[in-house]
C-alpha atoms as a PDB file:
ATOM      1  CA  UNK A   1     -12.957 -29.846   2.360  1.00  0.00           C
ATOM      2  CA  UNK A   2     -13.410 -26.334   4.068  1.00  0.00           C
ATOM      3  CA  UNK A   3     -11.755 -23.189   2.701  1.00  0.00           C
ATOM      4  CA  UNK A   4      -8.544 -21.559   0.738  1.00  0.00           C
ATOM      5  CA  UNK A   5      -6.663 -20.097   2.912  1.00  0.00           C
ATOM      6  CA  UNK A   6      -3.717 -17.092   1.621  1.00  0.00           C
ATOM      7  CA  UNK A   7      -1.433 -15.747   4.274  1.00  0.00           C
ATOM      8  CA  UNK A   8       0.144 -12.600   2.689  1.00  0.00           C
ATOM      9  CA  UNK A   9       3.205 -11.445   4.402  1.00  0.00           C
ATOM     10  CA  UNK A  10       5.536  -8.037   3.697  1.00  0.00           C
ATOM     11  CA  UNK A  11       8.614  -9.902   5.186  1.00  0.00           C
ATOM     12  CA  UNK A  12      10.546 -13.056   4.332  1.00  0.00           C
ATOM     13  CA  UNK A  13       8.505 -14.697   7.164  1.00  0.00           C
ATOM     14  CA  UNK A  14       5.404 -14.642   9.662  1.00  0.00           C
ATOM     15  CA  UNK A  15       5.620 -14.023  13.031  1.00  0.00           C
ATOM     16  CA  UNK A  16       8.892 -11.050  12.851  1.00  0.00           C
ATOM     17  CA  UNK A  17       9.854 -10.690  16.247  1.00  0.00           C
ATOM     18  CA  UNK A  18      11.333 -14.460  16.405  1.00  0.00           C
ATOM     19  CA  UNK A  19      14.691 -15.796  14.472  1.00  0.00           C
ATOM     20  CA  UNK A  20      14.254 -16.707  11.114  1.00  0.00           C
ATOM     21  CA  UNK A  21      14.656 -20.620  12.195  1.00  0.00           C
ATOM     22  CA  UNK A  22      11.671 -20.657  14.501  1.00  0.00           C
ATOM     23  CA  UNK A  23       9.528 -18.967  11.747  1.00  0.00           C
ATOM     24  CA  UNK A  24      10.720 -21.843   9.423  1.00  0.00           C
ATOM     25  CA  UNK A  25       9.112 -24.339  11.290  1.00  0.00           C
ATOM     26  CA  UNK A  26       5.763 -22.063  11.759  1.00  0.00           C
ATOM     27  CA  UNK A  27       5.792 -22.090   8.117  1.00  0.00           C
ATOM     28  CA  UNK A  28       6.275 -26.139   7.667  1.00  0.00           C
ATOM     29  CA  UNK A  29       3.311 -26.128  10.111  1.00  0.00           C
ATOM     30  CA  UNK A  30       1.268 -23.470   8.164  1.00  0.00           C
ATOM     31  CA  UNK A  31       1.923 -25.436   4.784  1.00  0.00           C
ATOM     32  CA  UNK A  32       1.342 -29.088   6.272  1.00  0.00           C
ATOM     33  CA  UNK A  33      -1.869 -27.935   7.149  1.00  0.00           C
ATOM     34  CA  UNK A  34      -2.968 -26.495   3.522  1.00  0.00           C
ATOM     35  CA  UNK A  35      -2.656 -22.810   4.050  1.00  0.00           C
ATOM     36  CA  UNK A  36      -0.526 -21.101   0.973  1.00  0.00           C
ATOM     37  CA  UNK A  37       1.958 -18.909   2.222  1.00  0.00           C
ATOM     38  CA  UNK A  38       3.227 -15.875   0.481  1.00  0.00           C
ATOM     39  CA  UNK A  39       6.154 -14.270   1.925  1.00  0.00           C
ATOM     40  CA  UNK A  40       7.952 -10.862   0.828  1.00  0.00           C
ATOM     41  CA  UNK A  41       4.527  -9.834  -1.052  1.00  0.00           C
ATOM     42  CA  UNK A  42       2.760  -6.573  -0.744  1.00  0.00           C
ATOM     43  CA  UNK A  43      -0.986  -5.945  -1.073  1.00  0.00           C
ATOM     44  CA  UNK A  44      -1.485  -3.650  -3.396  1.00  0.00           C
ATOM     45  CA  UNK A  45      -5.074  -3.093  -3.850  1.00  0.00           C
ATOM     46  CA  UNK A  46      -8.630  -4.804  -2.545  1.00  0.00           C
ATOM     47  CA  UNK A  47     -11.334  -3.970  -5.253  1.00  0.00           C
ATOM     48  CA  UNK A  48     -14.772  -4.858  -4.386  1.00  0.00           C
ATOM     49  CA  UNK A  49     -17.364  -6.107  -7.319  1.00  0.00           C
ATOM     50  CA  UNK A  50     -20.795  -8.038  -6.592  1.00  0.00           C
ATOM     51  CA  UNK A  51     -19.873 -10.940  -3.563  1.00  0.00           C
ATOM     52  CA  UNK A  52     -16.576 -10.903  -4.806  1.00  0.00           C
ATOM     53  CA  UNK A  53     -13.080  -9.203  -4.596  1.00  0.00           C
ATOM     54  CA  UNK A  54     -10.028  -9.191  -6.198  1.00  0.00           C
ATOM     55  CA  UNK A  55      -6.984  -8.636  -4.109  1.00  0.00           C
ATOM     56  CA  UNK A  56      -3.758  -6.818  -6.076  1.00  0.00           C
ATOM     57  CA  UNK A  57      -0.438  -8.367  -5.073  1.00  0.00           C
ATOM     58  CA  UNK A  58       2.783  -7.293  -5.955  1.00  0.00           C
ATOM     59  CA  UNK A  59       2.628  -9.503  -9.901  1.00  0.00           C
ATOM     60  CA  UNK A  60      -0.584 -11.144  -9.484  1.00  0.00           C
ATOM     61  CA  UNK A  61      -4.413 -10.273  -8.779  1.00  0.00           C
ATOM     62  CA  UNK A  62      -6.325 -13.328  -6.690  1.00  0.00           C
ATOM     63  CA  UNK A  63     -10.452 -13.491  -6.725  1.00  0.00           C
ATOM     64  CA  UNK A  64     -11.309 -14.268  -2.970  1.00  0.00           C
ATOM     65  CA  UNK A  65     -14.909 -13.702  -1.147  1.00  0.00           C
ATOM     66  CA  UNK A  66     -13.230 -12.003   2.161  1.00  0.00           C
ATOM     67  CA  UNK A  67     -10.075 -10.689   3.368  1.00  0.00           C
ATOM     68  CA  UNK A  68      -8.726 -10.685   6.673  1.00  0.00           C
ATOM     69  CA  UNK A  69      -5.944  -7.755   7.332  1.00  0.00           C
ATOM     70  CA  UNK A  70      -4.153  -7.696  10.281  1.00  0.00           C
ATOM     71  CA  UNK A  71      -1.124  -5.573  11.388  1.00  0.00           C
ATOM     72  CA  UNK A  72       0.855  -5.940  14.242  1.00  0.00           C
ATOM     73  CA  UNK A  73       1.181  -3.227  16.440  1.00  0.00           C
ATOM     74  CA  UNK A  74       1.426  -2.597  20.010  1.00  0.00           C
ATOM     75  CA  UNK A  75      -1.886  -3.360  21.589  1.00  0.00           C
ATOM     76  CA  UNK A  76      -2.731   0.330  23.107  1.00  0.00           C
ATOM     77  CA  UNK A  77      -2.289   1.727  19.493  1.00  0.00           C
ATOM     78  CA  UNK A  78      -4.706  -0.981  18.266  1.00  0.00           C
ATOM     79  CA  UNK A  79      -7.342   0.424  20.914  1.00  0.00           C
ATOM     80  CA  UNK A  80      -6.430   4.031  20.101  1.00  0.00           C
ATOM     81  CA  UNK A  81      -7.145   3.047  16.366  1.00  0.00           C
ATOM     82  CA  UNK A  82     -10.681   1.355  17.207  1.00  0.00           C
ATOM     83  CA  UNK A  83     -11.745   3.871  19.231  1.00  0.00           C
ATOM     84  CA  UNK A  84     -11.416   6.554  16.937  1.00  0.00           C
ATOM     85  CA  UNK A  85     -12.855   4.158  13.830  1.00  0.00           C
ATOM     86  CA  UNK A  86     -16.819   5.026  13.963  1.00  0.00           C
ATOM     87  CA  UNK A  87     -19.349   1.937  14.271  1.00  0.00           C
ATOM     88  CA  UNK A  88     -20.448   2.752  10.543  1.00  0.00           C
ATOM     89  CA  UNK A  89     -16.923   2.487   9.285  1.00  0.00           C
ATOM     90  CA  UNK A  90     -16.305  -1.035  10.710  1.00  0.00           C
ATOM     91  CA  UNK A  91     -20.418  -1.832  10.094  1.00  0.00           C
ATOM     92  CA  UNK A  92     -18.929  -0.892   6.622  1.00  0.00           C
ATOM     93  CA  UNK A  93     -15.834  -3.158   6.350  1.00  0.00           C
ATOM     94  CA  UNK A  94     -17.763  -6.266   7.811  1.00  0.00           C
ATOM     95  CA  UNK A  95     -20.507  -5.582   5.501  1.00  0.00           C
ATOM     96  CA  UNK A  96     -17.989  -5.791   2.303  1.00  0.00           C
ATOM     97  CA  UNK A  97     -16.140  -8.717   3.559  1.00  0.00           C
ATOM     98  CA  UNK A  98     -13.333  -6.821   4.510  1.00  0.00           C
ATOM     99  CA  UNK A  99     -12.268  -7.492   7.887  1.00  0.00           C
ATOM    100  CA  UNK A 100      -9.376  -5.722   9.910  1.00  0.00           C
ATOM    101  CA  UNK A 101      -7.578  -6.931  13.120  1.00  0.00           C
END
């Protein structure tokens, strides 16, 4: 059956830098294929206890076993940022099941 999958997104839709048309049919796509999609939602708060976590969202908390963050930004500040992270700080993240792209 393979797994839940959550896409939490700040805006009213993935995928910003195209009209809000095109992202329509990324999100009929998304949702055909069983992912949950939940659009003008902030994360709030990750809290870590045992193998699980509960992720805070703007008027709900979900129980998950890993979250996947990822932020666009321009790709040199993306390098900039993992060069200055140290190798225990991401051994950390992967090691909590807290991944960032």
């Amino acid at each position: 059956t393979g797994i839940n999958v959550t896409i939490v997104e700040m805006a009213n839709q993935v995928i910003s830098p195209i009209d809000y048309e095109m992202a329509f049919e990324v999100h009929q796509h998304l949702i055909s294929k069983g992912i949950n999609l939940v659009l003008e939602t902030e994360l709030q708060a990750i809290n870590e206890a045992g193998n699980k976590l509960t992720v805070t969202l703007n008027n709900q908390t979900v129980d998950t076993d890993m979250v996947i963050m990822a932020i666009g930004v321009v790709i040199q500040k993306l390098q900039l940022i993992l060069a200055e992270q140290s190798s225990s700080t991401i051994r950390w993240k992967h090691q909590s099941k807290i991944y960032m792209l």
